[in-house]
N, C-alpha and C. Protein backbone atom coordinates (compact mmCIF):
# COMPACT_ATOMS: atom_id res chain seq x y z
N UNK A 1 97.02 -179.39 6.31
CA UNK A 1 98.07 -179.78 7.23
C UNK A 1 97.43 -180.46 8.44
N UNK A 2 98.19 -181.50 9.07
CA UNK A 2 97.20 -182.79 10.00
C UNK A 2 97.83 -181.78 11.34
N UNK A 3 96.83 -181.69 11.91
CA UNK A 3 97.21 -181.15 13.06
C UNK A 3 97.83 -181.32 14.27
N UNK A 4 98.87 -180.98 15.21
CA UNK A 4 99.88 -181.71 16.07
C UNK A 4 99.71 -182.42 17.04
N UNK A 5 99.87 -183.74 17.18
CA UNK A 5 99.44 -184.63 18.46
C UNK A 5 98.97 -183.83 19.69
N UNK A 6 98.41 -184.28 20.23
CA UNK A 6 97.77 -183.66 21.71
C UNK A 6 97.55 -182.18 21.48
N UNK A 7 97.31 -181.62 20.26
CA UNK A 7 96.92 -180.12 20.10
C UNK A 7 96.06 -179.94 20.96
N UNK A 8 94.69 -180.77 20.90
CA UNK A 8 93.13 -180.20 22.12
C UNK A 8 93.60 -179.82 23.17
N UNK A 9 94.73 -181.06 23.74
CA UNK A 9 94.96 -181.06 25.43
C UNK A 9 95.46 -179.64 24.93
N UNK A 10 96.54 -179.18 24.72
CA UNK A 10 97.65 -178.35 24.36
C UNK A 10 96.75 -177.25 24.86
N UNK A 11 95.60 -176.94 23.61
CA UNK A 11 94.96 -175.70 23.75
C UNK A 11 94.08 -175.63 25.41
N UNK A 12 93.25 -176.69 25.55
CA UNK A 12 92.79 -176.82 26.39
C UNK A 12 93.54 -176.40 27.89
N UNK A 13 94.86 -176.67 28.13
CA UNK A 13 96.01 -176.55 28.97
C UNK A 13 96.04 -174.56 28.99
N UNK A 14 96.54 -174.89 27.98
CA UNK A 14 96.92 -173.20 27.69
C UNK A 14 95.56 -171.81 28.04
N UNK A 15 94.61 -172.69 28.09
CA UNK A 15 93.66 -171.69 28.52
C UNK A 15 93.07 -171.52 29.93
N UNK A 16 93.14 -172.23 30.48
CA UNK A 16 93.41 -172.63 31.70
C UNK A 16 94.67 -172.83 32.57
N UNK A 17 95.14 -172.37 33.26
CA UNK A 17 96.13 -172.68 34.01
C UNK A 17 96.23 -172.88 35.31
N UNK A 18 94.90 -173.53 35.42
CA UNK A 18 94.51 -174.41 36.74
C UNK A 18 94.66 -175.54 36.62
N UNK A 19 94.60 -176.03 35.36
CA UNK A 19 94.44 -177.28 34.94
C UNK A 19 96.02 -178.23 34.76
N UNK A 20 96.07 -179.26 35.68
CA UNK A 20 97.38 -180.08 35.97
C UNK A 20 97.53 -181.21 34.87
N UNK A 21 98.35 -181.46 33.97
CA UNK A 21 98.78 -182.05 33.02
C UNK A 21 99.69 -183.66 33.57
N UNK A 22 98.91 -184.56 33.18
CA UNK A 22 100.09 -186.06 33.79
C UNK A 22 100.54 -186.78 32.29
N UNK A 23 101.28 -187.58 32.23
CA UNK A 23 101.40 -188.33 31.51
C UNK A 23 101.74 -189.66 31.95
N UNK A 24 101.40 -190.99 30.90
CA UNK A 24 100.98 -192.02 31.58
C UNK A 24 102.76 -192.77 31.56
N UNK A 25 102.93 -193.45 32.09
CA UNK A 25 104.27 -193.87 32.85
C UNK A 25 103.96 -195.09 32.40
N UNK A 26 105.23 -196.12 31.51
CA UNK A 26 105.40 -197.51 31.33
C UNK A 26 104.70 -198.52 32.24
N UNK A 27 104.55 -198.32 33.39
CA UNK A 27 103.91 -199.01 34.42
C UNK A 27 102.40 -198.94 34.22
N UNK A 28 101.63 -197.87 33.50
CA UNK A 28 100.21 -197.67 33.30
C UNK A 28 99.70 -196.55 34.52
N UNK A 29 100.69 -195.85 35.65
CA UNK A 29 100.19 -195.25 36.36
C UNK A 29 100.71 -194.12 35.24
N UNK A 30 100.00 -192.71 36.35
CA UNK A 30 100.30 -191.41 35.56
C UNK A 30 101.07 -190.53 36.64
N UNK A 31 101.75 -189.81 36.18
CA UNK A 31 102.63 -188.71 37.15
C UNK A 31 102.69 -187.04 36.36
N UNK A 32 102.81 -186.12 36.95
CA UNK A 32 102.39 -185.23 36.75
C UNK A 32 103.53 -184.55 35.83
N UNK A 33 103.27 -183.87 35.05
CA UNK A 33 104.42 -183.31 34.07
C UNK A 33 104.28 -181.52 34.15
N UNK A 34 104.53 -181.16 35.02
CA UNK A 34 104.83 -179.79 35.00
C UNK A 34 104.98 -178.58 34.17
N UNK A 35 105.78 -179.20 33.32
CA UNK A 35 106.14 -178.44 31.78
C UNK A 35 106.26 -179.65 30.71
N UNK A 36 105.03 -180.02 30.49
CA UNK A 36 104.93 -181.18 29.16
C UNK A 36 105.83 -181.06 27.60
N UNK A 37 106.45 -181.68 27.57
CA UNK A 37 107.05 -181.52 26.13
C UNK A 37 106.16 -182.20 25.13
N UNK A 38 105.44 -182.27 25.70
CA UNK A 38 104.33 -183.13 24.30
C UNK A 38 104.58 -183.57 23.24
N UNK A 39 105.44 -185.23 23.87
CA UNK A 39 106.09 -186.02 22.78
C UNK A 39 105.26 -186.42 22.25
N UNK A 40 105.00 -186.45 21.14
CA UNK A 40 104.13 -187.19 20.11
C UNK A 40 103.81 -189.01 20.69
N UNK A 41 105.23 -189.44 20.83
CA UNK A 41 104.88 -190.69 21.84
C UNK A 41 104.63 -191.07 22.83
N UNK A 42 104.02 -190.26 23.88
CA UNK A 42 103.81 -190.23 25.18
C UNK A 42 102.49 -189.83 25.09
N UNK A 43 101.52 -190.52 26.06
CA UNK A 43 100.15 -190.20 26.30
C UNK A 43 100.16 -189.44 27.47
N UNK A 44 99.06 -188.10 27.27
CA UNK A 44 98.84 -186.93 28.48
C UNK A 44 97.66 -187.02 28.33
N UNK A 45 97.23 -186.12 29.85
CA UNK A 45 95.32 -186.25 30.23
C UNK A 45 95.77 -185.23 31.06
N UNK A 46 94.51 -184.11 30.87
CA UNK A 46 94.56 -183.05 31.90
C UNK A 46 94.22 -183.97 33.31
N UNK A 47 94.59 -184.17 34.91
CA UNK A 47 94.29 -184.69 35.47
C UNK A 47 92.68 -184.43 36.08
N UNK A 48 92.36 -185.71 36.22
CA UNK A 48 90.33 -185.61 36.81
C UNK A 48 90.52 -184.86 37.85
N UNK A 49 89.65 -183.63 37.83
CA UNK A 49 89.41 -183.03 39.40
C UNK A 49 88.88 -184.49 40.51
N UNK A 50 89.19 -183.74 41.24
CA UNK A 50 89.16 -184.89 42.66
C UNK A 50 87.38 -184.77 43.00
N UNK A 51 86.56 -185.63 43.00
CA UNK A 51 85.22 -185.70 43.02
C UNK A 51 84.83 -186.00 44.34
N UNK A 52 84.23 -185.26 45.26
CA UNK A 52 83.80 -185.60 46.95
C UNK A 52 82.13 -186.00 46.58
N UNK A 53 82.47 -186.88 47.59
CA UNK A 53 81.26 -187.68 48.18
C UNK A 53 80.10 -186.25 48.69
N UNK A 54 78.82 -186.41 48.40
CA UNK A 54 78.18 -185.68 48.73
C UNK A 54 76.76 -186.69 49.70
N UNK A 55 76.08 -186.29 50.94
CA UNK A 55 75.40 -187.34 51.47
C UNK A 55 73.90 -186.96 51.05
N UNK A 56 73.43 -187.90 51.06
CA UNK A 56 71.86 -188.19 50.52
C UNK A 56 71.11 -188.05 51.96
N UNK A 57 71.98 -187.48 53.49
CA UNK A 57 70.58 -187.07 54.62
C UNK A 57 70.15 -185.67 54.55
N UNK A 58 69.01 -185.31 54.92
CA UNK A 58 68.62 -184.43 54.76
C UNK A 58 69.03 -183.57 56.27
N UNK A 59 68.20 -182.25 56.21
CA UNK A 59 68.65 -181.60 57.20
C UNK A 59 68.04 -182.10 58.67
N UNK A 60 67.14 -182.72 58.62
CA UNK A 60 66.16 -183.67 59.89
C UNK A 60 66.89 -184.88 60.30
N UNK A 61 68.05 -185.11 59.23
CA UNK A 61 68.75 -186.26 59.74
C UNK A 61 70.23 -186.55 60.65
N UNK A 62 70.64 -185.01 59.54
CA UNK A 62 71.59 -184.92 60.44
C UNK A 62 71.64 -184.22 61.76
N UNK A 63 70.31 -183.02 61.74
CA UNK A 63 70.25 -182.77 63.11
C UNK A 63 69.99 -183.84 64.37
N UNK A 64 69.19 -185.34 63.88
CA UNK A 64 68.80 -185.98 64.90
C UNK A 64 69.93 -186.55 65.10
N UNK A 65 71.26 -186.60 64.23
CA UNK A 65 72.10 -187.66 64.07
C UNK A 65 72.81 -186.24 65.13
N UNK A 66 72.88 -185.03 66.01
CA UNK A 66 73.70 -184.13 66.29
C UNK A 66 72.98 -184.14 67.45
N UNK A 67 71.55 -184.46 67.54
CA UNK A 67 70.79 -184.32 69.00
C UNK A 67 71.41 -185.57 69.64
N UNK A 68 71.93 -187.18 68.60
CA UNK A 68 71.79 -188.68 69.49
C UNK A 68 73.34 -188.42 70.49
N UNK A 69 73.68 -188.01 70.23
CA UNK A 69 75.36 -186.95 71.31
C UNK A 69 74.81 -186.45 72.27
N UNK A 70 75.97 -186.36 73.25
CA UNK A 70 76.40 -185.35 73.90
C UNK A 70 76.59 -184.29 73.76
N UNK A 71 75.50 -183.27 73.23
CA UNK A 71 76.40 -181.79 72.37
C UNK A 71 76.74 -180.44 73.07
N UNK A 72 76.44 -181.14 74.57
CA UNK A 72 76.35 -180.34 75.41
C UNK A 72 78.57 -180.09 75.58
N UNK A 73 79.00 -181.23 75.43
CA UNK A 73 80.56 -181.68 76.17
C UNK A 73 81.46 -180.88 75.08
N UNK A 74 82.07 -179.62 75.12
CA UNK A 74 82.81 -179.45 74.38
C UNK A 74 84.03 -179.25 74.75
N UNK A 75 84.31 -180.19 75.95
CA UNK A 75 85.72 -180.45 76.65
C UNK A 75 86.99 -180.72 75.37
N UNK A 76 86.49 -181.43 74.23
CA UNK A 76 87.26 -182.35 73.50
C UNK A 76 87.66 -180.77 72.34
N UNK A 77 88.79 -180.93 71.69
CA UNK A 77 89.03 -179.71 71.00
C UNK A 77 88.04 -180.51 69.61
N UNK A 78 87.51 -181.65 69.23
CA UNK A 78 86.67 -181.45 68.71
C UNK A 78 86.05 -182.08 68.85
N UNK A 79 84.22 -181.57 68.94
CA UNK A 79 82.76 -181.67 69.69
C UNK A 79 82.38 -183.04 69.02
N UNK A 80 82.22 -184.08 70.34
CA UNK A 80 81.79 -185.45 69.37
C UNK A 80 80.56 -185.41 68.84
N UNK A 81 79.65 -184.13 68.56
CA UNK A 81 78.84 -184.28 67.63
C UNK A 81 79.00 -184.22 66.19
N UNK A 82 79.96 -183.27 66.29
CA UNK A 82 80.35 -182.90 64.89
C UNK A 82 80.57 -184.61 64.12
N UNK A 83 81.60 -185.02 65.38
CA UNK A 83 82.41 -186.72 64.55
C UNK A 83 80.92 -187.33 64.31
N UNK A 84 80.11 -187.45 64.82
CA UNK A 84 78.72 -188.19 64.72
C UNK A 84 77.96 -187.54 63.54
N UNK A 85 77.76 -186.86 63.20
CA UNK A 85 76.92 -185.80 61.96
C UNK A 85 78.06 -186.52 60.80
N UNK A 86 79.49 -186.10 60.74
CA UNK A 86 80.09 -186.77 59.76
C UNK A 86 79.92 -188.14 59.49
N UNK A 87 80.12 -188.83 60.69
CA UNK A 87 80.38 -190.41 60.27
C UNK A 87 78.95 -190.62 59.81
N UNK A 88 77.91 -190.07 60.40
CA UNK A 88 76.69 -190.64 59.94
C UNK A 88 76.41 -190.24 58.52
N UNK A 89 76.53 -189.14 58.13
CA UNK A 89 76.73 -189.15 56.09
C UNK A 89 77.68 -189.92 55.65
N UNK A 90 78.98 -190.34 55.78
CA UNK A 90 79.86 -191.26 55.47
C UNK A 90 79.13 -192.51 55.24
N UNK A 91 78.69 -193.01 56.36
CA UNK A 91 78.34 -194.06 56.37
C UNK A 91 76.65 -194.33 55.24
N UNK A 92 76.24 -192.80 55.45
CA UNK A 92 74.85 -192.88 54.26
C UNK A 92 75.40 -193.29 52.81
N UNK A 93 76.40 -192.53 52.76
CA UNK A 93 77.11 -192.19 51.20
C UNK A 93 77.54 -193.39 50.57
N UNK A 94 77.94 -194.28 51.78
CA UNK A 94 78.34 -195.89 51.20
C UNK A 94 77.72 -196.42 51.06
N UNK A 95 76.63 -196.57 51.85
CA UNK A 95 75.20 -197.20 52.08
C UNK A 95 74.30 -196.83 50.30
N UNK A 96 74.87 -195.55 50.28
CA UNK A 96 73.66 -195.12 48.89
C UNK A 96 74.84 -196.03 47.45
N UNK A 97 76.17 -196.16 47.72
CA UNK A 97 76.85 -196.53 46.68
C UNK A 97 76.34 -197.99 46.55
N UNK A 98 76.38 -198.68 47.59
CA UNK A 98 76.35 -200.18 47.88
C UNK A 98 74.84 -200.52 46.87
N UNK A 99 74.00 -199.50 47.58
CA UNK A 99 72.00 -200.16 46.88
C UNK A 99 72.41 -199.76 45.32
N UNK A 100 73.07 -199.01 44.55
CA UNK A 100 73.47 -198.89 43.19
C UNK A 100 73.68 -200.16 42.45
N UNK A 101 74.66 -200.65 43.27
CA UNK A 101 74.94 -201.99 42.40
C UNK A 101 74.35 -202.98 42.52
């Protein structure tokens, strides 16, 4: 007996129930299906976990990037070193995507 369209997802779904189910929409985008009826004619994909940027400075970098501030001023409810330590991995992380290609 041939086994039932989208069975993997099916099982895969069912064992997990963290895992968010979309199906793809006439337009080619996908929207989320809550309780899938898993039409045989409709294409589903467990949805991609959301993947974060991770930065390539080390710990010498971002401390110097936390010393080039003011870290003394914590007038502001948030410390413009902190915004400086972030933007400066942000800006590594693009920097490391960009030399890739």
């Amino acid at each position: 007996m041939a086994r039932r369209a989208h069975a993997d997802l099916i099982e895969q779904w069912l064992a997990d129930d963290s895992l968010l189910v979309e199906f793809k929409l006439s337009n080619g985008s996908w929207a989320a299906a809550s309780s899938p009826s898993w039409d045989a004619n409709t294409e589903y994909r467990i949805k991609p976990a959301r993947v974060y940027p991770v930065t390539s400075m080390t710990n010498s970098e971002l401390f110097l990037a936390y010393k080039s501030t003011d870290s003394t001023d914590i007038s502001q409810p948030i410390c413009s070193c902190f915004v400086a330590i972030a933007n400066a991995a942000i800006k590594r992380y693009i920097d490391d995507q960009e030399s890739k290609k």
